[in-house]
PDB file of N, CA and C in Angstrom:
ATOM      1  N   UNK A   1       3.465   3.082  13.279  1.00  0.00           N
ATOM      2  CA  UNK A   1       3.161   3.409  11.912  1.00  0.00           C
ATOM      3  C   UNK A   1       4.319   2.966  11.022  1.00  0.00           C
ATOM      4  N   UNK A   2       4.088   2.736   9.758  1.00  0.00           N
ATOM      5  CA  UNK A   2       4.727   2.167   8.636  1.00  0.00           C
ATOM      6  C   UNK A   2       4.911   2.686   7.689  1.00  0.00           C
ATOM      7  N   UNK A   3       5.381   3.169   6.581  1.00  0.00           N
ATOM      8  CA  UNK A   3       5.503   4.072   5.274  1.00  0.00           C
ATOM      9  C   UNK A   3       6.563   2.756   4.273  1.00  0.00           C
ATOM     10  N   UNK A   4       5.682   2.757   3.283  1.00  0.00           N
ATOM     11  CA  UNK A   4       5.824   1.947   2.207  1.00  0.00           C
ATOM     12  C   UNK A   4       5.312   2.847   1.323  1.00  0.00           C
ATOM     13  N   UNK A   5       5.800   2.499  -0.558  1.00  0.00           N
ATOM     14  CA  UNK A   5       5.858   3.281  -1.364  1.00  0.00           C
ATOM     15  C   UNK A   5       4.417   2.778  -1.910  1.00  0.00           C
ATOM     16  N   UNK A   6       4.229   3.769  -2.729  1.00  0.00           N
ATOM     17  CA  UNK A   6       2.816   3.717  -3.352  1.00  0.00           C
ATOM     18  C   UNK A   6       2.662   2.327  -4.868  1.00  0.00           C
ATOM     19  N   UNK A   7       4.125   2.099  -4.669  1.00  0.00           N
ATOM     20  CA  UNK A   7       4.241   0.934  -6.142  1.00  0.00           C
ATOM     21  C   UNK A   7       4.292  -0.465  -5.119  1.00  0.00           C
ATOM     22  N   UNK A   8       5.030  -0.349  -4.135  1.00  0.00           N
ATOM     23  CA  UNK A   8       4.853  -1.518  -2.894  1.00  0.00           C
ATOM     24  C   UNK A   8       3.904  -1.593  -2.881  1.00  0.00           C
ATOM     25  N   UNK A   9       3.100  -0.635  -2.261  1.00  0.00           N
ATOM     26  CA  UNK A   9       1.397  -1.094  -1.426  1.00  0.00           C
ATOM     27  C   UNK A   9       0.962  -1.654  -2.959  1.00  0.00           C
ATOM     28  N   UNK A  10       0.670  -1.114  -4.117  1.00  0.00           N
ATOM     29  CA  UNK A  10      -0.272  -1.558  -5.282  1.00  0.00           C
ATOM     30  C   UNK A  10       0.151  -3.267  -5.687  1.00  0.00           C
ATOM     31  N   UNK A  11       1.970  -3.782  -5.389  1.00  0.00           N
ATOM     32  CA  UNK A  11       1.787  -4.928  -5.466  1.00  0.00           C
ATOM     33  C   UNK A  11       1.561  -5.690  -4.644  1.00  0.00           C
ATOM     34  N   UNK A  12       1.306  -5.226  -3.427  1.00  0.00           N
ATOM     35  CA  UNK A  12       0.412  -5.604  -2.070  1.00  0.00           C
ATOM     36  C   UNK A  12      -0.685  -6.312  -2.421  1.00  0.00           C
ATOM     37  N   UNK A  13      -1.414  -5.016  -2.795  1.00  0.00           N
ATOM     38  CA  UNK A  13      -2.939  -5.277  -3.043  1.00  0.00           C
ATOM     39  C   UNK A  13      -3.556  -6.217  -4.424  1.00  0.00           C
ATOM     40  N   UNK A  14      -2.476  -6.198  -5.111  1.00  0.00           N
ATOM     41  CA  UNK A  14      -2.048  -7.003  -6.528  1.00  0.00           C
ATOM     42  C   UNK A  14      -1.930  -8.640  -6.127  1.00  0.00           C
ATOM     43  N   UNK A  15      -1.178  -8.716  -5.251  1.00  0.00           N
ATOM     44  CA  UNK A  15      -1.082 -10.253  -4.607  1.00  0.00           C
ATOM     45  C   UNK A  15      -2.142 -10.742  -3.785  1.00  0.00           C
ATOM     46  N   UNK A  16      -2.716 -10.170  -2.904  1.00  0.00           N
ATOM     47  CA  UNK A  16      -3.751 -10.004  -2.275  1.00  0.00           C
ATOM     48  C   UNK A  16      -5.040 -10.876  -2.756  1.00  0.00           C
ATOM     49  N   UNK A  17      -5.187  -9.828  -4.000  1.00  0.00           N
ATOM     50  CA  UNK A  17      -6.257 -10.063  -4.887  1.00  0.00           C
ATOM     51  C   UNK A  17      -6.229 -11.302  -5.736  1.00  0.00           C
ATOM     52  N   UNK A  18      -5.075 -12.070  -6.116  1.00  0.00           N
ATOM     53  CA  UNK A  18      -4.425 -13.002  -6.291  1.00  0.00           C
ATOM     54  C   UNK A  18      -4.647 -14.121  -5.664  1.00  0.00           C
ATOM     55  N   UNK A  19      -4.323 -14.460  -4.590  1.00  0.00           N
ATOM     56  CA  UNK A  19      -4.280 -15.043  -3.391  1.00  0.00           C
ATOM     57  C   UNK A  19      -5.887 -15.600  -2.976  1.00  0.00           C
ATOM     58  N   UNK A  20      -6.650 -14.712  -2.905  1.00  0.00           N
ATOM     59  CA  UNK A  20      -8.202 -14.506  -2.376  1.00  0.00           C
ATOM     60  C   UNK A  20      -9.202 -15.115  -3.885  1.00  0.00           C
ATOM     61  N   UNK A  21      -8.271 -15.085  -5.112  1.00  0.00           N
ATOM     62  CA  UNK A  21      -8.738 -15.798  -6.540  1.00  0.00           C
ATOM     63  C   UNK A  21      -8.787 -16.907  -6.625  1.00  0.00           C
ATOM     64  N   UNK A  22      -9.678 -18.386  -6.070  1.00  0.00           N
ATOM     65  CA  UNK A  22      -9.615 -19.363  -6.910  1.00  0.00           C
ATOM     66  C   UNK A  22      -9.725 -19.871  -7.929  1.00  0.00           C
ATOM     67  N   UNK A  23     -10.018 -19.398  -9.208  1.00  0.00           N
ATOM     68  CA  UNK A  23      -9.593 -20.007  -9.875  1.00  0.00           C
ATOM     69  C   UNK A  23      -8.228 -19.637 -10.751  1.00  0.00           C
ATOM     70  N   UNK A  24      -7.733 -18.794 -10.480  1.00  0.00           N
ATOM     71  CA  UNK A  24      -5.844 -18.420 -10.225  1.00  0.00           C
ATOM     72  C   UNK A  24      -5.075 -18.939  -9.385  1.00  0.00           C
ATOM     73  N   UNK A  25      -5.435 -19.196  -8.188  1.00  0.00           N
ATOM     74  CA  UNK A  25      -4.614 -19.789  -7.522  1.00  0.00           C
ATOM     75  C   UNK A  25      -4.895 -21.211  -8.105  1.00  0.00           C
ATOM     76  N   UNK A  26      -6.282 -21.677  -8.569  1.00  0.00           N
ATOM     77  CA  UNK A  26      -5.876 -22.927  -9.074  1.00  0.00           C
ATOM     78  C   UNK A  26      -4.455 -23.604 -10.895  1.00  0.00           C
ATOM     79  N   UNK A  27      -5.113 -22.512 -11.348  1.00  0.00           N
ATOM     80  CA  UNK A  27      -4.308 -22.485 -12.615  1.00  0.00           C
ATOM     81  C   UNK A  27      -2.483 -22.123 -11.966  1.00  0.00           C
ATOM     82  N   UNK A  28      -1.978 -21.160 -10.667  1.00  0.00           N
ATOM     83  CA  UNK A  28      -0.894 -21.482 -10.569  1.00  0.00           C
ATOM     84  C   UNK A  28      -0.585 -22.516  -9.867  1.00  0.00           C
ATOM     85  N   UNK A  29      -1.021 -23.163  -9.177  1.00  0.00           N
ATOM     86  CA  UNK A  29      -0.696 -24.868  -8.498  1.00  0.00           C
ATOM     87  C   UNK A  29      -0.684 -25.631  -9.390  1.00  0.00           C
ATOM     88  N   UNK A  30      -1.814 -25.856 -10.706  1.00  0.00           N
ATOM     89  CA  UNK A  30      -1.324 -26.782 -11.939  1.00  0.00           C
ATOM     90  C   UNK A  30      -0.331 -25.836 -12.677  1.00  0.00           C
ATOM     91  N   UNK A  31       0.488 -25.171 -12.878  1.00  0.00           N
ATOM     92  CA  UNK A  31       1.082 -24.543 -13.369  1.00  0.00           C
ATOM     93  C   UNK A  31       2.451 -25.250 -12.694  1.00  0.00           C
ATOM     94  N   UNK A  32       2.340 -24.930 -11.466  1.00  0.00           N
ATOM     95  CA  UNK A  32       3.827 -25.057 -10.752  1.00  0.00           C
ATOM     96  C   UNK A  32       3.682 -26.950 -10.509  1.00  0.00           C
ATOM     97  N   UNK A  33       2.707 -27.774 -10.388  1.00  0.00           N
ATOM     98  CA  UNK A  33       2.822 -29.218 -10.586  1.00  0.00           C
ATOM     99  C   UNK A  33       3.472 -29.197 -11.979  1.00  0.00           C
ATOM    100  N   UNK A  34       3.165 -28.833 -13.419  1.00  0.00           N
ATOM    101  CA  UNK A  34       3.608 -28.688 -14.634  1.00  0.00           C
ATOM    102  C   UNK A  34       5.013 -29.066 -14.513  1.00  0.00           C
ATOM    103  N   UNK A  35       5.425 -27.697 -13.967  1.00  0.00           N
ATOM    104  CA  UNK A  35       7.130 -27.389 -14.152  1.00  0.00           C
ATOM    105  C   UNK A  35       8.020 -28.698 -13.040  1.00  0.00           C
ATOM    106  N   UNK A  36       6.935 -29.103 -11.902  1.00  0.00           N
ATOM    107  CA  UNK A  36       7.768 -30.345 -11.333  1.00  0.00           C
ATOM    108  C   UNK A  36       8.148 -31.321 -11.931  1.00  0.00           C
ATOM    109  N   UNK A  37       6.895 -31.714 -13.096  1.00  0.00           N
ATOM    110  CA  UNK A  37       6.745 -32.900 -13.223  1.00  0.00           C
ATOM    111  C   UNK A  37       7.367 -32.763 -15.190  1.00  0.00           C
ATOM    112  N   UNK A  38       7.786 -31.560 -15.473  1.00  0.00           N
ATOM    113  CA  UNK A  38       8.523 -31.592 -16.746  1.00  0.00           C
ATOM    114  C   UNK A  38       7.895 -31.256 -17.354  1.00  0.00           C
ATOM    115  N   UNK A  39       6.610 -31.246 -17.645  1.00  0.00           N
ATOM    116  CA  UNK A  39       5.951 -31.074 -18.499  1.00  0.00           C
ATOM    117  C   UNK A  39       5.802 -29.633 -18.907  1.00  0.00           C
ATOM    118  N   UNK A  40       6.537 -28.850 -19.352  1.00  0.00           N
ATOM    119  CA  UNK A  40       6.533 -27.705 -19.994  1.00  0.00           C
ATOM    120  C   UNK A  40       7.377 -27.743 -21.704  1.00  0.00           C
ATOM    121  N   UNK A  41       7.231 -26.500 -21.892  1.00  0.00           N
ATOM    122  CA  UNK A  41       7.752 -26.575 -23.348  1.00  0.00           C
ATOM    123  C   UNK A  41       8.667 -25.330 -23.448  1.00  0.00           C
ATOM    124  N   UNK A  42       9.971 -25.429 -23.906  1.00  0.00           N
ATOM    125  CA  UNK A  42      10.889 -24.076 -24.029  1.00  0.00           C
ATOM    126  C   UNK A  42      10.365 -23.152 -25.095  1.00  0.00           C
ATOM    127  N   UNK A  43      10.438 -21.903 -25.402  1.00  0.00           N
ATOM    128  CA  UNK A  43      10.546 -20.750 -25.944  1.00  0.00           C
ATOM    129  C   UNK A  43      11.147 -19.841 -26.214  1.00  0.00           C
ATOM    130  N   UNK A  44      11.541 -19.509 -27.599  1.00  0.00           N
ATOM    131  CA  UNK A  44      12.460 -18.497 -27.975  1.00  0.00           C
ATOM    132  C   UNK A  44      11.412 -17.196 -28.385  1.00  0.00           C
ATOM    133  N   UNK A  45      11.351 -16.415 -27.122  1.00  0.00           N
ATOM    134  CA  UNK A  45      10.882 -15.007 -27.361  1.00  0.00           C
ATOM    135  C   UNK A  45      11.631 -13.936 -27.288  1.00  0.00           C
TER     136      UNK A  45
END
């Protein structure tokens, strides 16, 4: 048996759900090609 906190397991199940999303996982693969290839834009927030 294992004991993890109740804010662990929720970003568990948070990534999870993530992961199992195509069309999120597609928007972060063009996301992270973006940042290889420069094409982003800086921000002052």
């Amino acid at each position: 048996m294992m004991r993890i906190s109740v804010k662990e397991y929720e970003g568990m199940k948070e990534t999870i759900e993530i992961l199992q999303n195509p069309d999120l996982m597609n928007q972060i693969i063009k996301s992270e090609r973006n940042i290889e290839e420069g094409n982003i834009k800086e921000m002052n927030i």
